[in-house]
C-alpha atoms as a PDB file:
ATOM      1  CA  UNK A   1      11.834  -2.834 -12.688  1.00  0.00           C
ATOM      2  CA  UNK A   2      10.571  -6.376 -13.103  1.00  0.00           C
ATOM      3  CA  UNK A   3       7.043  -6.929 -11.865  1.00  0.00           C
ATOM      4  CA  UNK A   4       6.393 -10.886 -10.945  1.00  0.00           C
ATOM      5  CA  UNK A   5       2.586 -11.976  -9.922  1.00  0.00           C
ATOM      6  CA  UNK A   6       3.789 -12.027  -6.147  1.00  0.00           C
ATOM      7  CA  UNK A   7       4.484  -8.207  -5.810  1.00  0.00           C
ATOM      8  CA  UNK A   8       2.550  -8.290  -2.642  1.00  0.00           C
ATOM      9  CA  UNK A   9       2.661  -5.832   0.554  1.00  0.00           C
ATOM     10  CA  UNK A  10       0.031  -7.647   2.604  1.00  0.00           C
ATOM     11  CA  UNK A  11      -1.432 -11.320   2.165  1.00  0.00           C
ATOM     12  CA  UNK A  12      -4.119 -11.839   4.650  1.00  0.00           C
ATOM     13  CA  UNK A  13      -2.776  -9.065   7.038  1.00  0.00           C
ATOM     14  CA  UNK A  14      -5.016  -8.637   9.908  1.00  0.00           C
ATOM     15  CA  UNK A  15      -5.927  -5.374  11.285  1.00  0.00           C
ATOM     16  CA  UNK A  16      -8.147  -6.059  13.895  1.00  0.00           C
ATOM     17  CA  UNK A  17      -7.843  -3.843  16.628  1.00  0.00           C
ATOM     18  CA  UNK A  18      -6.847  -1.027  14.999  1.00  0.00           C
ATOM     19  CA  UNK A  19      -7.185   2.492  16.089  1.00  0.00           C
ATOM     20  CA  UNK A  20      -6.974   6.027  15.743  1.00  0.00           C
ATOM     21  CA  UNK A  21      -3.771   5.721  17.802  1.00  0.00           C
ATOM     22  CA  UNK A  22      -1.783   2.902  15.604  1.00  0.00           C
ATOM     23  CA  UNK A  23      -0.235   3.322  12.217  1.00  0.00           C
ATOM     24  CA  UNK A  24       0.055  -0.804  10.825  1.00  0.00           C
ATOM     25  CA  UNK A  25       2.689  -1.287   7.978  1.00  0.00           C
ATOM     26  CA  UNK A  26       1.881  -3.854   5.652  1.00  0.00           C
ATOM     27  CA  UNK A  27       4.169  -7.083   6.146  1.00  0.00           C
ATOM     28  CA  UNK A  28       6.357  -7.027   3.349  1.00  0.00           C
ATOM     29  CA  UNK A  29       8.482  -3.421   2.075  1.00  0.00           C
ATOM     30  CA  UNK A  30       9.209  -3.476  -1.671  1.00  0.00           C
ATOM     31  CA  UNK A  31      13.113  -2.066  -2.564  1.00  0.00           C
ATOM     32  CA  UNK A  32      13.220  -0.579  -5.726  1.00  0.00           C
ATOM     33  CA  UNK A  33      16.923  -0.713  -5.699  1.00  0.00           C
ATOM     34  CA  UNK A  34      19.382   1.402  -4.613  1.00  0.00           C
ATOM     35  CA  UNK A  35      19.874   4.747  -6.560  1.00  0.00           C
ATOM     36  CA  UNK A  36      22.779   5.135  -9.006  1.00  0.00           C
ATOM     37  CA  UNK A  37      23.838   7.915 -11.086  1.00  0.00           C
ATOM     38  CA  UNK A  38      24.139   7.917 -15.260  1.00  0.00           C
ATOM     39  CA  UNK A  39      27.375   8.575 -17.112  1.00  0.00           C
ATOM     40  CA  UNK A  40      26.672  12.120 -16.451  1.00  0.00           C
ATOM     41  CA  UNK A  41      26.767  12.240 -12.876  1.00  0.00           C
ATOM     42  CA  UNK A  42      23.037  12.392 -12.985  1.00  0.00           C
ATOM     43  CA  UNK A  43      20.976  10.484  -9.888  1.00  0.00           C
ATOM     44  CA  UNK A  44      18.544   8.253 -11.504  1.00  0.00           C
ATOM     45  CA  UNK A  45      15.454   7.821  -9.588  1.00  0.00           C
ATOM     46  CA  UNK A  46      13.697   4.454  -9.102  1.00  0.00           C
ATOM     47  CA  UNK A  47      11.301   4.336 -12.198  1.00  0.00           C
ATOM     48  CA  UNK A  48       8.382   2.383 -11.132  1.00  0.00           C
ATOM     49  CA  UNK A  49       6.153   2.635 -14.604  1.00  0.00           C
ATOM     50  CA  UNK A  50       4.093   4.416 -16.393  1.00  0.00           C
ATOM     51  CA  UNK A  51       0.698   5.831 -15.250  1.00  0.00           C
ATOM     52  CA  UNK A  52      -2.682   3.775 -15.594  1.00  0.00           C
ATOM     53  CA  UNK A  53       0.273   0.509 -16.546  1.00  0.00           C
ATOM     54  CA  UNK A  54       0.397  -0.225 -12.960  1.00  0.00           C
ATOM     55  CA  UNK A  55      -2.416  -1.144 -10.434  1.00  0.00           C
ATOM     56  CA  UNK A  56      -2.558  -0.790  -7.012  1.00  0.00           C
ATOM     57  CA  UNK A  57      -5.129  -3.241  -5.284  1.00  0.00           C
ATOM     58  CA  UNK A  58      -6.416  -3.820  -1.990  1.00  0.00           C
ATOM     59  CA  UNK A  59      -8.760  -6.403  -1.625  1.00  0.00           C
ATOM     60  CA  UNK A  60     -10.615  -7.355   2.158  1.00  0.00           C
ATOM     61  CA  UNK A  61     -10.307 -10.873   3.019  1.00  0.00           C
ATOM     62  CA  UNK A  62     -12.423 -10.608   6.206  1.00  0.00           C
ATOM     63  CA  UNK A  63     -15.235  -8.288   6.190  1.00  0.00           C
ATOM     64  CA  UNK A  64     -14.264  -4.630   8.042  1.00  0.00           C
ATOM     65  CA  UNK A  65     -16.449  -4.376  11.181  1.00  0.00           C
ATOM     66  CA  UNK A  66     -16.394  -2.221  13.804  1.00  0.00           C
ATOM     67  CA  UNK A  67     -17.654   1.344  15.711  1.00  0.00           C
ATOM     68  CA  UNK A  68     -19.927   3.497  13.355  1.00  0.00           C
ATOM     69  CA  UNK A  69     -16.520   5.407  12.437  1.00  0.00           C
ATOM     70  CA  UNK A  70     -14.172   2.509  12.084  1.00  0.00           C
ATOM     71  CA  UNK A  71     -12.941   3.509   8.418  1.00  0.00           C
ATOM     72  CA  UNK A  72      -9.530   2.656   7.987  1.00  0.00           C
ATOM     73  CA  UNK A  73      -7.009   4.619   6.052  1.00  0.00           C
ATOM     74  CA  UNK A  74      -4.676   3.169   3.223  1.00  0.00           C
ATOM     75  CA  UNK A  75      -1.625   4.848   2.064  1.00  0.00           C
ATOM     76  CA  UNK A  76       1.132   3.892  -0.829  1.00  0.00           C
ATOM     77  CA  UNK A  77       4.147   5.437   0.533  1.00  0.00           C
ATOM     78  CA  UNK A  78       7.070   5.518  -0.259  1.00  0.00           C
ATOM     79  CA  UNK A  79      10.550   6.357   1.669  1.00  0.00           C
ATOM     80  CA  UNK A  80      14.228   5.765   1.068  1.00  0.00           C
ATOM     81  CA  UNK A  81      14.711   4.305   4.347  1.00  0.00           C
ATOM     82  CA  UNK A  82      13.072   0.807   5.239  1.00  0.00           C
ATOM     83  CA  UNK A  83      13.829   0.902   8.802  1.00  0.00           C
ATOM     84  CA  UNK A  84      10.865   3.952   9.537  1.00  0.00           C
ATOM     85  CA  UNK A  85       8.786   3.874   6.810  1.00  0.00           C
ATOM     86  CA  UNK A  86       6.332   4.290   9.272  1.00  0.00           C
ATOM     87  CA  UNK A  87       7.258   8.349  10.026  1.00  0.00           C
ATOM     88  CA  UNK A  88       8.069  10.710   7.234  1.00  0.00           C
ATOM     89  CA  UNK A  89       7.200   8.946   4.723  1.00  0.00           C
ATOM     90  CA  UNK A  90       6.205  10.070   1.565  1.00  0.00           C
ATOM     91  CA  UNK A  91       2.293   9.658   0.204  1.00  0.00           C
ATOM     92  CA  UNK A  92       1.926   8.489  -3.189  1.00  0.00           C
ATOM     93  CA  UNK A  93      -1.798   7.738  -2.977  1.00  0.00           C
ATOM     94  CA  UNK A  94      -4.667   6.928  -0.479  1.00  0.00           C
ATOM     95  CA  UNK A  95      -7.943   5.612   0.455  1.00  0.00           C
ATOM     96  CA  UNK A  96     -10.264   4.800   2.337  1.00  0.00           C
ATOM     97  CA  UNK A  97     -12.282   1.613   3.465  1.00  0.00           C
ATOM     98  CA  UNK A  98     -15.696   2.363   5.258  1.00  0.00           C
ATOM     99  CA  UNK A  99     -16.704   0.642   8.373  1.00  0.00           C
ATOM    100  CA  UNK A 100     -18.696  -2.559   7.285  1.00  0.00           C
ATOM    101  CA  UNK A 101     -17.260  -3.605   3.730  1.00  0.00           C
ATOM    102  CA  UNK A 102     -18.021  -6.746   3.039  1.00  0.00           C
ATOM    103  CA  UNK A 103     -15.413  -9.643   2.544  1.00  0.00           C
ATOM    104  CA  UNK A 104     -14.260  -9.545  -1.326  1.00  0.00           C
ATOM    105  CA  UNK A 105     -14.269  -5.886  -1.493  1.00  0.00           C
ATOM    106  CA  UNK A 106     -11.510  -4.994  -3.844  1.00  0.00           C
ATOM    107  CA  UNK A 107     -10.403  -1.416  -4.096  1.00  0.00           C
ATOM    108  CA  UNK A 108      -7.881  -0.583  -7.223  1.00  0.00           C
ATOM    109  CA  UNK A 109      -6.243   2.494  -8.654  1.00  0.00           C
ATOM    110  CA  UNK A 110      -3.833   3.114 -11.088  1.00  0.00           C
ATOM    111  CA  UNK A 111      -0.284   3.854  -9.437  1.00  0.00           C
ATOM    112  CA  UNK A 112       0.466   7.340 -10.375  1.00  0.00           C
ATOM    113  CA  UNK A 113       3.039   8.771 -11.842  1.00  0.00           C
ATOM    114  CA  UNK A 114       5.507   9.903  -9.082  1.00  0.00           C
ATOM    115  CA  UNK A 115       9.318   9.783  -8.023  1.00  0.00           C
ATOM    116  CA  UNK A 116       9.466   7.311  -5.680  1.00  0.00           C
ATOM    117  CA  UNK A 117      12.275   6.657  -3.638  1.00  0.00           C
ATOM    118  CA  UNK A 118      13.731   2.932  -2.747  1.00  0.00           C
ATOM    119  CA  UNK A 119      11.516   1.969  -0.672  1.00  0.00           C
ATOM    120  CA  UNK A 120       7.343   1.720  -1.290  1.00  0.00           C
ATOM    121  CA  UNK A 121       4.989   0.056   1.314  1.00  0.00           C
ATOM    122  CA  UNK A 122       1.871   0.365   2.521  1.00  0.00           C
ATOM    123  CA  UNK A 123       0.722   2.083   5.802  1.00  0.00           C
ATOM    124  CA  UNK A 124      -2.774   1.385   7.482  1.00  0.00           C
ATOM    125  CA  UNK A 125      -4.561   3.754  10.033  1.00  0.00           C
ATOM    126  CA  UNK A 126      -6.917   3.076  11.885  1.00  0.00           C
ATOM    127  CA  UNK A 127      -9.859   6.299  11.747  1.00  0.00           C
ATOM    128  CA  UNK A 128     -11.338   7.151  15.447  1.00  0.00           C
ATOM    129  CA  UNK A 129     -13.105   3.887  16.378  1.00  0.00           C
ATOM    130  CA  UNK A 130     -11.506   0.781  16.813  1.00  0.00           C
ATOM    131  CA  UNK A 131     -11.632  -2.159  13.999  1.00  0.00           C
ATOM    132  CA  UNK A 132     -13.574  -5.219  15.600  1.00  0.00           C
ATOM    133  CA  UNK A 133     -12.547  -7.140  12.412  1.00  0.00           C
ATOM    134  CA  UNK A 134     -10.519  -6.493   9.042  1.00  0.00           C
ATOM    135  CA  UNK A 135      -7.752  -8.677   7.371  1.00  0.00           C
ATOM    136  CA  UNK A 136      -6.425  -7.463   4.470  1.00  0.00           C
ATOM    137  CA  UNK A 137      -4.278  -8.198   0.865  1.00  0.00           C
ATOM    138  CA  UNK A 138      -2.640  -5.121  -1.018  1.00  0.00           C
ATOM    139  CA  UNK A 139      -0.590  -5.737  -4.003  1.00  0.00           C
ATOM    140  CA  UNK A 140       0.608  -3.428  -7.610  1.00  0.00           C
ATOM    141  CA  UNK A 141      -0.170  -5.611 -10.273  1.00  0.00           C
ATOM    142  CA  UNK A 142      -0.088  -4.970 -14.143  1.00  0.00           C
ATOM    143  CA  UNK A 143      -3.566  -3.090 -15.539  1.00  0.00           C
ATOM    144  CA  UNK A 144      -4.681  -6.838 -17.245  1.00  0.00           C
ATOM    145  CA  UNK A 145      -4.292  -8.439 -14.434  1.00  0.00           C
ATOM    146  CA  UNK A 146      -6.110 -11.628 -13.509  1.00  0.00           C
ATOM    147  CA  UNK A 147      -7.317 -12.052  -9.623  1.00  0.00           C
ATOM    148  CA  UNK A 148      -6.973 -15.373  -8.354  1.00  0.00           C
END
């Protein structure tokens, strides 16, 4: 797979308003390609890198402000169908951001290793109070990355 600097699932998403109740995918859904099979028959899986190669970053572009339990929940997932990524998808990794992170908070982790299907996005949830405030940029990016 060829990784450009614009490998981007949310630029300046906004999650305000988010609750307990809503699941927010991020804007764009990244297709690995479909799957094929080798000479032998053999299905070959979407191959997204090694571990610790790849970085997965979220960065907050408004500060995160809200009820005293207004964390919000970030998943990698990953799915082979685009259409409900939302349901049944798969969890590749997740975090949280705590109620009142300051604008320019930048979370990162390695992207594990993992068999990921043809679809990967990310999914936001919203903990049991409401976001007042909270936009948002998530991204995979290469370990030597550069933030701009």
């Amino acid at each position: 797979m060829y990784l450009d600097k614009m490998l981007e699932f949310s630029d300046g998403q906004d999650l305000t308003g988010t609750s307990s109740a809503q699941e927010v995918m991020s804007t764009d859904i990244c297709n690995l390609g479909v799957l094929e099979t080798n000479a032998f028959g053999v299905t070959i899986t979407p191959d997204i890198g090694d571990a610790g190669m790849l970085i997965w970053h979220t960065m907050l572009e408004i500060a995160h402000t809200g009820g005293s339990n207004a964390s919000l929940v970030v998943e990698l997932v990953t799915k082979a169908s685009a259409a409900s990524m939302s349901s049944g998808s798969t969890v590749i990794d997740t975090f949280n951001i705590a109620q009142a992170a300051a604008k320019g908070t930048h979370y990162q982790r390695p992207v594990p290793m993992s068999t990921f299907a043809q679809y990967v996005a990310v999914l936001y949830r919203g903990a049991t109070d409401q976001t007042d405030t909270c936009t948002v940029s998530s991204w995979i990016g290469l370990d030597r990355q550069n933030i701009d």
